[in-house]
Protein backbone atom coordinates (compact mmCIF):
# COMPACT_ATOMS: atom_id res chain seq x y z
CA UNK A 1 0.00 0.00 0.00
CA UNK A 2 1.50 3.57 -0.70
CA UNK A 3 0.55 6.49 1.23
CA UNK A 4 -0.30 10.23 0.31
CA UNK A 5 -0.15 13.63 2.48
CA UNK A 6 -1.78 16.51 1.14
CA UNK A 7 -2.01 20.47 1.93
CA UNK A 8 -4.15 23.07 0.79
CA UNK A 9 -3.86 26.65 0.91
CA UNK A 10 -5.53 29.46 -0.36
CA UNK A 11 -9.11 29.27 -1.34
CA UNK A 12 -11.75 27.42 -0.83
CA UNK A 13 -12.04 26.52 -4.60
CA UNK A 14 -8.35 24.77 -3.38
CA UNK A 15 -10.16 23.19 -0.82
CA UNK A 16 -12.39 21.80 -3.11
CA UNK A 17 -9.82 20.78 -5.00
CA UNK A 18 -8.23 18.88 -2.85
CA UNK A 19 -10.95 16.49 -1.77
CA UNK A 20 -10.74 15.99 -5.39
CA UNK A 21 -7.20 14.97 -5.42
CA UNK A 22 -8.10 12.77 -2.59
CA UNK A 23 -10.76 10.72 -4.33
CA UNK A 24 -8.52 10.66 -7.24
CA UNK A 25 -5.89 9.07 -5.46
CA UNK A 26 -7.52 6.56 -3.29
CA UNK A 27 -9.41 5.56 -6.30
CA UNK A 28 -5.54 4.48 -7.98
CA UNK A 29 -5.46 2.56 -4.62
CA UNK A 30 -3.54 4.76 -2.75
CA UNK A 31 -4.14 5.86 0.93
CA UNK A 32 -4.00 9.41 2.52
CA UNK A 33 -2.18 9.76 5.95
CA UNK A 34 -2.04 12.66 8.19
CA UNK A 35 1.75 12.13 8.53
CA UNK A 36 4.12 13.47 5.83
CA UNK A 37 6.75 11.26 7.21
CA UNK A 38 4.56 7.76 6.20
CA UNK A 39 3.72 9.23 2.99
CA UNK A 40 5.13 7.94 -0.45
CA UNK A 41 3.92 11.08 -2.06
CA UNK A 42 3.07 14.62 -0.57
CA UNK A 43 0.95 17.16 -2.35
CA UNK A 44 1.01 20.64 -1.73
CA UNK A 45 -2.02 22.55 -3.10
CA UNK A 46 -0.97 26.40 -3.48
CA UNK A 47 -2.37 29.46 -3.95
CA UNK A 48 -0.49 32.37 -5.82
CA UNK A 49 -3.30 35.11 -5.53
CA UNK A 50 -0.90 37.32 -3.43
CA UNK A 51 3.03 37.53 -3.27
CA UNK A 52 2.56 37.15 1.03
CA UNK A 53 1.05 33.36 -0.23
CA UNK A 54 3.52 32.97 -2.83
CA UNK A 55 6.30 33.14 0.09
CA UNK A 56 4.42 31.21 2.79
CA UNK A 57 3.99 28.72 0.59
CA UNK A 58 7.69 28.43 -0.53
CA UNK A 59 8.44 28.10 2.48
CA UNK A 60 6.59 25.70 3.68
CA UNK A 61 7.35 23.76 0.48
CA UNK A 62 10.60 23.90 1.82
CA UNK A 63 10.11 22.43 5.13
CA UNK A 64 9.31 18.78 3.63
CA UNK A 65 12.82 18.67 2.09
CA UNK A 66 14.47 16.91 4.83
CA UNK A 67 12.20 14.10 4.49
CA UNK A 68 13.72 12.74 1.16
CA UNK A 69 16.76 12.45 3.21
CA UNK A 70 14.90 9.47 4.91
CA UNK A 71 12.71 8.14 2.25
CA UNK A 72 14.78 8.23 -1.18
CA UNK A 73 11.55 6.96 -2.66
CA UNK A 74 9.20 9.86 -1.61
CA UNK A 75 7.93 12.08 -4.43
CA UNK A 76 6.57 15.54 -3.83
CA UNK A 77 4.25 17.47 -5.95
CA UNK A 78 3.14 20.96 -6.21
CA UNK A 79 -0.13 21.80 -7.27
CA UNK A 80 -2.89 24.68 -8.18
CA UNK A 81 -2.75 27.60 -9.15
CA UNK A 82 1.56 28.77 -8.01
CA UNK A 83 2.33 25.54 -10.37
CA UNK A 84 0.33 26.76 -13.54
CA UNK A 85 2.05 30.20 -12.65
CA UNK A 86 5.78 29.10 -12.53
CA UNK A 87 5.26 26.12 -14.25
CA UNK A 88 9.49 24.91 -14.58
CA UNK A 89 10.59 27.68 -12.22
CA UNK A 90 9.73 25.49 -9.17
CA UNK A 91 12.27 23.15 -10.07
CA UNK A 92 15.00 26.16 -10.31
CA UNK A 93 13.70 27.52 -7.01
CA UNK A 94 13.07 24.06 -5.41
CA UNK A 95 14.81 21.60 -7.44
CA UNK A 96 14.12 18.69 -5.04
CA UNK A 97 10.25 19.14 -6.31
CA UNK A 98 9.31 15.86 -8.38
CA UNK A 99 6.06 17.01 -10.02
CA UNK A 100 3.80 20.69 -11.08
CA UNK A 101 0.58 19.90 -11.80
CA UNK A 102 -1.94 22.45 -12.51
CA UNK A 103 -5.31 22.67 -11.32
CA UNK A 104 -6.73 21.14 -14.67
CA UNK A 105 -4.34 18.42 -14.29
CA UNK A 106 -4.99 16.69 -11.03
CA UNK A 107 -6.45 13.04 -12.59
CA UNK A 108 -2.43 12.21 -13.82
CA UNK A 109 -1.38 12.95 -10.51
CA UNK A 110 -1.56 9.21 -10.04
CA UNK A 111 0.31 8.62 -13.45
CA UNK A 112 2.99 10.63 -13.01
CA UNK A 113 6.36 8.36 -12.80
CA UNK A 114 9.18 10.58 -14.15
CA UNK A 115 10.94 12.87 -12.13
CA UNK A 116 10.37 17.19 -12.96
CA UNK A 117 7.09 16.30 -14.64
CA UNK A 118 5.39 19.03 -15.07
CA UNK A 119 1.27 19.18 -16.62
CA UNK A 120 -0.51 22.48 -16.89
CA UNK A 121 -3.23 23.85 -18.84
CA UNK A 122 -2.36 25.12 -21.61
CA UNK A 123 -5.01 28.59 -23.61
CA UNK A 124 -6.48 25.86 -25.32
CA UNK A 125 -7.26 23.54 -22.85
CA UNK A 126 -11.26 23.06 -21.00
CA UNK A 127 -11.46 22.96 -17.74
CA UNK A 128 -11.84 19.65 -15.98
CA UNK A 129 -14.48 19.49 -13.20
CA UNK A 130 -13.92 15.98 -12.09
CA UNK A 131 -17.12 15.66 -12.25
CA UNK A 132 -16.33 11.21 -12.44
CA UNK A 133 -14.97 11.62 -9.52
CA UNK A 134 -16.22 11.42 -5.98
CA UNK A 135 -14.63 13.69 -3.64
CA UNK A 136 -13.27 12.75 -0.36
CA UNK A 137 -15.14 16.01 1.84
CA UNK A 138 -12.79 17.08 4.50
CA UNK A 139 -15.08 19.67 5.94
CA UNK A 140 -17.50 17.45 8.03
CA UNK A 141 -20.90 19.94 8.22
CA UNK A 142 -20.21 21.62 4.68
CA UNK A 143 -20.13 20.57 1.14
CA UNK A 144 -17.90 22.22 -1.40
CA UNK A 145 -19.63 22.59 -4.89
CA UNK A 146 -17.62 24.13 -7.65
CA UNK A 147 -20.57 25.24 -10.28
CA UNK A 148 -17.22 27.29 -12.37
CA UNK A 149 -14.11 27.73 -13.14
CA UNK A 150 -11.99 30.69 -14.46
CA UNK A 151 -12.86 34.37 -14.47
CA UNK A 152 -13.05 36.92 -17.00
CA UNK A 153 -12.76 40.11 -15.47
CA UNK A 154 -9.09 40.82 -15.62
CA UNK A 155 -8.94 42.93 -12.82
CA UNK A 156 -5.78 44.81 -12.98
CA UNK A 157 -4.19 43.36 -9.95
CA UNK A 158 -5.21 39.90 -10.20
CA UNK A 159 -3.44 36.50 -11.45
CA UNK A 160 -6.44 34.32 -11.36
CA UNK A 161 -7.44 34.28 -15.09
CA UNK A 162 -3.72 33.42 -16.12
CA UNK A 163 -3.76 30.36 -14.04
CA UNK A 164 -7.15 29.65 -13.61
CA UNK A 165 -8.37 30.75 -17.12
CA UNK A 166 -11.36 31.31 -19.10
CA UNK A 167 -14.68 31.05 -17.63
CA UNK A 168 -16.64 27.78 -18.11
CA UNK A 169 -19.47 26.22 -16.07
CA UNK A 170 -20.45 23.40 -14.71
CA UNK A 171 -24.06 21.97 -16.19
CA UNK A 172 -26.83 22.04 -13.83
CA UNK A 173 -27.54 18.85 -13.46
CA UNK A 174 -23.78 17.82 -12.55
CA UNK A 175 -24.28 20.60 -10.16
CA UNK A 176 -27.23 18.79 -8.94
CA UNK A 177 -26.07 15.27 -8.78
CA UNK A 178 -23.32 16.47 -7.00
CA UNK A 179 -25.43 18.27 -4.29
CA UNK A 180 -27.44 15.00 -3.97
CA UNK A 181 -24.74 12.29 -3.25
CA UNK A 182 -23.91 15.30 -0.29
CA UNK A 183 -27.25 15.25 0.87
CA UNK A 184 -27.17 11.66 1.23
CA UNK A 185 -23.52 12.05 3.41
CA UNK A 186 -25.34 13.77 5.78
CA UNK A 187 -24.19 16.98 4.89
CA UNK A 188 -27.01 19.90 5.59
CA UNK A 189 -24.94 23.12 4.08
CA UNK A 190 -23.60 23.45 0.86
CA UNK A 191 -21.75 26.16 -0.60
CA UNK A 192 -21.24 27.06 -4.24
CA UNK A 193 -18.10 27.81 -5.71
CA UNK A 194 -16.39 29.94 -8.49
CA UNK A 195 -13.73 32.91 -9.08
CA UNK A 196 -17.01 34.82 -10.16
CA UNK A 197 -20.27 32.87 -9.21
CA UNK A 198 -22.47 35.60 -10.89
CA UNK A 199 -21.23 35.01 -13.79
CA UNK A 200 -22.40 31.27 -14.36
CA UNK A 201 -24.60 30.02 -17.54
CA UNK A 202 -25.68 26.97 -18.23
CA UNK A 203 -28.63 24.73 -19.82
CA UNK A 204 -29.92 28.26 -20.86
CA UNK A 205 -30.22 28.90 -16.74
CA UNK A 206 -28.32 31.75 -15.07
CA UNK A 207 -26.91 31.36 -11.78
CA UNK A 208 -30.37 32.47 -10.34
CA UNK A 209 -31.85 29.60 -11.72
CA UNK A 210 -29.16 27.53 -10.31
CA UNK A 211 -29.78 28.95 -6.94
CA UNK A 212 -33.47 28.34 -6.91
CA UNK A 213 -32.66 24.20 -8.30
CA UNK A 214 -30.41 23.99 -5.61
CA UNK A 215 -32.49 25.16 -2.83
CA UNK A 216 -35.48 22.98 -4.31
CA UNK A 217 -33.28 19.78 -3.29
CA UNK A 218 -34.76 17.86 -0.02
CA UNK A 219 -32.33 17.76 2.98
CA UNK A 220 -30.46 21.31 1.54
CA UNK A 221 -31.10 23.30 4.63
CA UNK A 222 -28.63 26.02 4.29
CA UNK A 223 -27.25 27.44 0.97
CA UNK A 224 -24.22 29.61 0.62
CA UNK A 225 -22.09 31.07 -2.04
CA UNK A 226 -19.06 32.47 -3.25
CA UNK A 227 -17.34 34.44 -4.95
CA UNK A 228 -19.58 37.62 -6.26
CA UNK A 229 -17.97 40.27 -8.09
CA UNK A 230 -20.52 43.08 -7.62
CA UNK A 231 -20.97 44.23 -11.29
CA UNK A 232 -22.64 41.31 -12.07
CA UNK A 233 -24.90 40.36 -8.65
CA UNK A 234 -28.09 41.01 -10.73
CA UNK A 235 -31.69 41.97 -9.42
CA UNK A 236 -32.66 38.25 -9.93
CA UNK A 237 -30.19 36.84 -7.56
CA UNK A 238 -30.75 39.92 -5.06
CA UNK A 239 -34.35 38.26 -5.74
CA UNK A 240 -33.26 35.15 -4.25
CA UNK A 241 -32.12 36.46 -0.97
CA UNK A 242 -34.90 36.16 1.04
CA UNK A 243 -37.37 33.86 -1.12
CA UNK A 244 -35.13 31.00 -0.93
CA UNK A 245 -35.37 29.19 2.48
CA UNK A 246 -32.36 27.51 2.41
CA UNK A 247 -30.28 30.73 1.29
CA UNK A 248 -28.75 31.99 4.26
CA UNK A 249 -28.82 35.52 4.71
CA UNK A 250 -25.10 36.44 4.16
CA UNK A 251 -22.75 37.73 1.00
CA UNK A 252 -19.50 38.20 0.53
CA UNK A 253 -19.37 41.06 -1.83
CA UNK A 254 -15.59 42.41 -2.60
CA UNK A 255 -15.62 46.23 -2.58
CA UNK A 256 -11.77 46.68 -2.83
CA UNK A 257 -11.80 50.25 -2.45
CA UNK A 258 -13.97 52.84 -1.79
CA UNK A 259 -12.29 55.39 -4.61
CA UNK A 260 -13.83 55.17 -7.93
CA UNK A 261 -10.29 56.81 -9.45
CA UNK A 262 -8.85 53.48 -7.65
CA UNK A 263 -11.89 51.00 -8.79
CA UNK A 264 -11.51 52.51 -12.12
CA UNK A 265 -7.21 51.89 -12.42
CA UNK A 266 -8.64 48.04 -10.78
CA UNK A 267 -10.40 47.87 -13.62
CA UNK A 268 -13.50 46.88 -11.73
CA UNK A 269 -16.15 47.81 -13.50
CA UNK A 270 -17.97 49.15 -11.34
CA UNK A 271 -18.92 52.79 -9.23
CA UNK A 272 -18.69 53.21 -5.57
CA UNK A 273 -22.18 54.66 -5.89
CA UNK A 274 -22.71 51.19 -7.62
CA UNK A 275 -21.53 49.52 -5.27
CA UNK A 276 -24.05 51.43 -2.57
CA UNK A 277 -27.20 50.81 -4.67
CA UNK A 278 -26.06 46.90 -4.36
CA UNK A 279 -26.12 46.86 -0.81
CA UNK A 280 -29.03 49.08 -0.60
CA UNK A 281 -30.27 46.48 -2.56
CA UNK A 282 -29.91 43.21 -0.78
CA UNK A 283 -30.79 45.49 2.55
CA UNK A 284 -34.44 46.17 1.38
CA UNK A 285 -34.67 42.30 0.46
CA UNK A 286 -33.04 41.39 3.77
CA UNK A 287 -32.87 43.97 6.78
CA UNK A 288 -30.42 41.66 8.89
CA UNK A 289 -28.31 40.33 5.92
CA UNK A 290 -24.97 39.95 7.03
CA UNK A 291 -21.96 40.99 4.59
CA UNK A 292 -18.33 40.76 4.43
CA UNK A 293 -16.16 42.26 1.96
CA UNK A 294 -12.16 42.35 0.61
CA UNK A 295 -10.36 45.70 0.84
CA UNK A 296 -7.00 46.32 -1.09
CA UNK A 297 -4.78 49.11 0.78
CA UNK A 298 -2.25 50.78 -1.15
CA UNK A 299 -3.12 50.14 -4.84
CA UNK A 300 -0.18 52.02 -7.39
CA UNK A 301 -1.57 55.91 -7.39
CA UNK A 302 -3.51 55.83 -4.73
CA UNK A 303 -3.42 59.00 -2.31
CA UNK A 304 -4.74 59.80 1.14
CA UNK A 305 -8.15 61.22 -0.39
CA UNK A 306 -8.11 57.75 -1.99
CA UNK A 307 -7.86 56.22 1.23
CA UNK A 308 -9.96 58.22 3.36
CA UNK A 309 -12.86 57.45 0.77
CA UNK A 310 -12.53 53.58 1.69
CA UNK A 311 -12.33 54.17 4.94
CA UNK A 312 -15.86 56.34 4.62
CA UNK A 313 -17.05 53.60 2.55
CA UNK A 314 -16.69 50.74 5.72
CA UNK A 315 -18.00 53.80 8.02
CA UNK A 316 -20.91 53.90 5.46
CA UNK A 317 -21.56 49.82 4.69
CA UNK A 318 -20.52 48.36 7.89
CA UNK A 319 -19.97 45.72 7.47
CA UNK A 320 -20.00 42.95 9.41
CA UNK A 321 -16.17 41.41 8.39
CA UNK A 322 -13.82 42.13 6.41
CA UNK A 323 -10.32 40.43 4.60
CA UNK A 324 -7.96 43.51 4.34
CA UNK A 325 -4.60 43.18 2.81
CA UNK A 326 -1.93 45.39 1.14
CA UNK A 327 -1.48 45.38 -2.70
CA UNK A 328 1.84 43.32 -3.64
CA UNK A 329 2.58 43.20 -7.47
CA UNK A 330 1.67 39.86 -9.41
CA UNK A 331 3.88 39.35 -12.59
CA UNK A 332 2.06 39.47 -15.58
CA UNK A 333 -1.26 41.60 -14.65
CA UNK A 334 -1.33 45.23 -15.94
CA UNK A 335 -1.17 46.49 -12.49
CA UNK A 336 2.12 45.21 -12.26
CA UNK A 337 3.52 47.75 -14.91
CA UNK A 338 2.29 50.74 -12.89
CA UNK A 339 4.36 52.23 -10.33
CA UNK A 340 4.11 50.97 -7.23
CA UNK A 341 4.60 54.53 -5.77
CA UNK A 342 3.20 53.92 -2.47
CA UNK A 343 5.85 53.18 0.07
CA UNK A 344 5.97 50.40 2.19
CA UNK A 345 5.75 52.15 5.54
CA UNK A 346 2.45 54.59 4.23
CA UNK A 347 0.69 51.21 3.17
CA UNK A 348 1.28 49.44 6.81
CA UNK A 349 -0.14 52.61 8.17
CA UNK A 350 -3.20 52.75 5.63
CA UNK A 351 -3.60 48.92 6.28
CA UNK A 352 -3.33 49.33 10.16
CA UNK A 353 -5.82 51.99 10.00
CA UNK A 354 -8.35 49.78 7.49
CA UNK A 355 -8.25 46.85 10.35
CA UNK A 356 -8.32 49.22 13.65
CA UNK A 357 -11.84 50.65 12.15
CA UNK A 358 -13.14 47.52 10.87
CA UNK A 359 -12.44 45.71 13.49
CA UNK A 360 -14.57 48.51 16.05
CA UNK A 361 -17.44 47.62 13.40
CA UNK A 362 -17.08 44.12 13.87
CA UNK A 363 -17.10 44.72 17.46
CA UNK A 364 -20.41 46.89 17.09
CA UNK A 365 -22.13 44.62 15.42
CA UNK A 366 -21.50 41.23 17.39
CA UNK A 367 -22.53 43.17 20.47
CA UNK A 368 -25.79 43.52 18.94
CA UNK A 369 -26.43 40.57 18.60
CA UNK A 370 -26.08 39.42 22.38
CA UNK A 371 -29.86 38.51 23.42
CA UNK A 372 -31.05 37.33 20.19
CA UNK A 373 -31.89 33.64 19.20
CA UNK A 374 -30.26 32.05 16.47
CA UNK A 375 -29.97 28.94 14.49
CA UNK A 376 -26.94 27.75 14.21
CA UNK A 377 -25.10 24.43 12.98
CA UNK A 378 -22.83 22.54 15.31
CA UNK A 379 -19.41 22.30 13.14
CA UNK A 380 -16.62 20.61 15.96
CA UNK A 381 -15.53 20.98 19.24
CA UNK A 382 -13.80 24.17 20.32
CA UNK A 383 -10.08 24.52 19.65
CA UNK A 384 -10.09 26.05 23.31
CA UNK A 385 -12.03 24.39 25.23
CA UNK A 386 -13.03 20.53 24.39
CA UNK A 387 -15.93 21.01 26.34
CA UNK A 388 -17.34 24.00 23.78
CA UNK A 389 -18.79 23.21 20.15
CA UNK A 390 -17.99 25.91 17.26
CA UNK A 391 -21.04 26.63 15.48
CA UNK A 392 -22.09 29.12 12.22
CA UNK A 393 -25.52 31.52 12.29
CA UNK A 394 -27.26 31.26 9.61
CA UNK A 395 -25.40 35.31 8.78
CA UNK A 396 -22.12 32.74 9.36
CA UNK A 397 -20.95 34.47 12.88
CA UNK A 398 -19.08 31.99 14.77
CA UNK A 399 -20.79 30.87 18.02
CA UNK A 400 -19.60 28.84 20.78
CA UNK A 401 -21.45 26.93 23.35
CA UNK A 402 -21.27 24.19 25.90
CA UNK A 403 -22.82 21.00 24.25
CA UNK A 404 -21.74 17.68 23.61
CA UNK A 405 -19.93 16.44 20.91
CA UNK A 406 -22.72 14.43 19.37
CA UNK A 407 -24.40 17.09 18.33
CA UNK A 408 -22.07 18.50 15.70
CA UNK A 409 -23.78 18.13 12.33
CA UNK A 410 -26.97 19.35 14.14
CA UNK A 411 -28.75 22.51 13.59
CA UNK A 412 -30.05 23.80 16.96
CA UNK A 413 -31.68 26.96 18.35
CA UNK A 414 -29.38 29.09 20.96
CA UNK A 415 -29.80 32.23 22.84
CA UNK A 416 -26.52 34.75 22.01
CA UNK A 417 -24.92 35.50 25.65
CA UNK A 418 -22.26 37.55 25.15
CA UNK A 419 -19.04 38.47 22.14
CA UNK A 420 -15.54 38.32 22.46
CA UNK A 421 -14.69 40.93 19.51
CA UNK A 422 -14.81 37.93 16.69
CA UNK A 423 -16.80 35.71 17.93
CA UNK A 424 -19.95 35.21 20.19
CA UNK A 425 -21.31 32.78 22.89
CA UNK A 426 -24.45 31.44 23.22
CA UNK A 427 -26.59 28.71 25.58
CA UNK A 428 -28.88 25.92 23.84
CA UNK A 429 -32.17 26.39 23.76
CA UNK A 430 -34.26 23.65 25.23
């Protein structure tokens, strides 16, 4: 019997993924192990969104090196998106890598023999969704479902059509099927995936249709989905918020910056007035809709009006999270050709200033919601305290609670207690 290890990092299309690579390999007969040392073959699924990932990931890339020293027949592979980036530069950078494999690639994983194989998509390749393939689900209350891959947009700053390229969707009833077999795991939540989820067609059925097949299933109880790039969240899908029971009453919605002069050099297609009518939007469909969004500090050109207009625009939203990080060039995109003329020290003050006011909103807004009841579903038992359960609101806020460990999987009723900053407590109701 020979053994695989895996990582992921990155996204949760990676995630995805992975289970992916998983079924693919134990289907060849081999066997994943949660100890690098056992394994015959490790896989590291990487993520190359942001130059911070691209050199976490190196490094930790590096870290299995040693092990070869022990186990001359180990092979290790690097996967996703960094290996359709860099393709043969791995094996300059790392040279004891055995195998790239992009994200299209993953069913030869099992096939590859030679050492410094490398498989990637190449312009004129489709994209493979697996879809004869059953994926091992790592997640143990929610279901992965990748409706499409690629994007588009072309956003000025961002890699992901290079290595992920061209959009194409998955058909509806693959969707569907895949949904079911979930269903029958045991799984209650599922969440679609895609670089731009808005953007899927199929079967003559937008992704509003999609949404409303989906949440027509028996045993789907919550519904979830990401990622939206808010040009093209239409009026129908808005629709769906609201009319769907299953759709859970919480969007990520990117706004990146609060400047149009800074949307516009993003290439982002859309208006920070836009961007307001959106929300306004979903807010008259949904009062308590919660919403998190991505902000990129320090874009080339952008000036301290620049900034202060994002940081009116999370004053304005509020919203209830937030991912915040500092632009870093990406080889490759046009943004990388403009000058980066924002020094490092202004953008760690920008950034610092971005979290410091978010995170008061987050504080605001998980404070008000100590006395209200909930549903949650039970996800595992508390990192902190074994005698805890983590659990998601339906507007995913993180609750924790005294229960028993049977009852993750289980969607209960609890009465919010109290909120540590990020999080909240709760109590069961009976």
């Amino acid at each position: 019997m020979h053994f695989f290890y895996i990582e992921s990092y990155g996204c949760q299309m990676n995630l995805a993924d992975s289970e992916s690579i998983t079924g693919i390999l134990i289907a060849s007969g081999m066997e994943q192990t949660p100890l690098p040392q056992r394994a015959d073959l490790i896989i590291i699924n990487t993520c190359t969104v942001r130059e911070s990932a691209v050199t976490r990931v190196h490094a930790q890339i590096a870290r299995f090196k040693p092990l070869k020293q022990h186990n001359k027949g180990l092979r290790i592979a690097v996967a996703g998106c960094l290996a359709q980036e860099e393709q043969e530069r791995i094996f300059e950078r790392l040279p004891f890598i055995d195998y790239v494999i992009g994200p299209d690639k993953y069913r030869f994983l099992a096939e590859l023999t030679e050492h410094r194989a490398i498989t990637v998509s190449s312009n004129n390749d489709g994209r493979d969704f697996y879809m004869d393939i059953e994926p091992v689900r790592t997640a143990g209350t929610n279901a992965w479902i990748p409706i499409m891959r690629g994007c588009n947009n072309f956003c000025s700053y961002c890699i992901v059509p290079y290595v992920r390229g061209r959009e194409e969707s998955k058909s509806v009833a693959a969707v569907l099927d895949e949904v079911k077999k979930a269903v029958d795991k045991g799984f209650k939540e599922f969440t679609l995936l895609g670089q731009n989820v808005n953007s899927y067609a199929s079967d003559n059925i937008g992704f509003a249709g999609l949404l409303r097949s989906v949440d027509s299933v028996p045993g789907v109880r919550r519904l979830r989905f990401m990622t939206s790039h808010p040009k093209d969240l239409s009026d129908e899908v808005i629709a769906c918020f609201g009319a769907l029971p299953s759709l859970c009453e919480f969007l990520h919605l990117p706004m990146q910056s609060g400047s149009d002069r800074v949307l516009a050099r993003m290439n982002r297609g859309y208006t920070r007035t836009a961007y307001v009518r959106t929300i306004s939007k979903l807010r008259d469909r949904v009062p308590n809709i919660a919403l998190s969004t991505d902000v990129l500090s320090g874009f080339p050109g952008e000036t301290a009006e620049d900034h202060r207009e994002t940081l009116n625009l999370l004053r304005e939203v509020l919203f209830d999270s937030a991912f915040m990080f500092v632009y870093s060039p990406r080889k490759g995109t046009h943004a990388a050709e403009l000058s980066d003329d924002v020094d490092r020290a202004e953008k760690v003050r920008r950034i610092n200033e971005i979290i410091a006011l978010q995170m008061e909103i987050t504080k605001r807004k998980n404070q008000a919601c100590v006395g209200r009841e909930e549903e949650v579903l039970v996800e595992g038992i508390s990192p902190r305290d074994p005698n805890q359960v983590t659990s998601r609101t339906r507007g995913f806020k993180n609750v924790i609670f005294m229960a028993a460990p049977d009852l993750i999987g289980k969607i209960l009723r609890v009465r919010i207690t109290g909120s540590t900053g990020w999080a909240l407590q709760g109590e069961v109701l009976s």
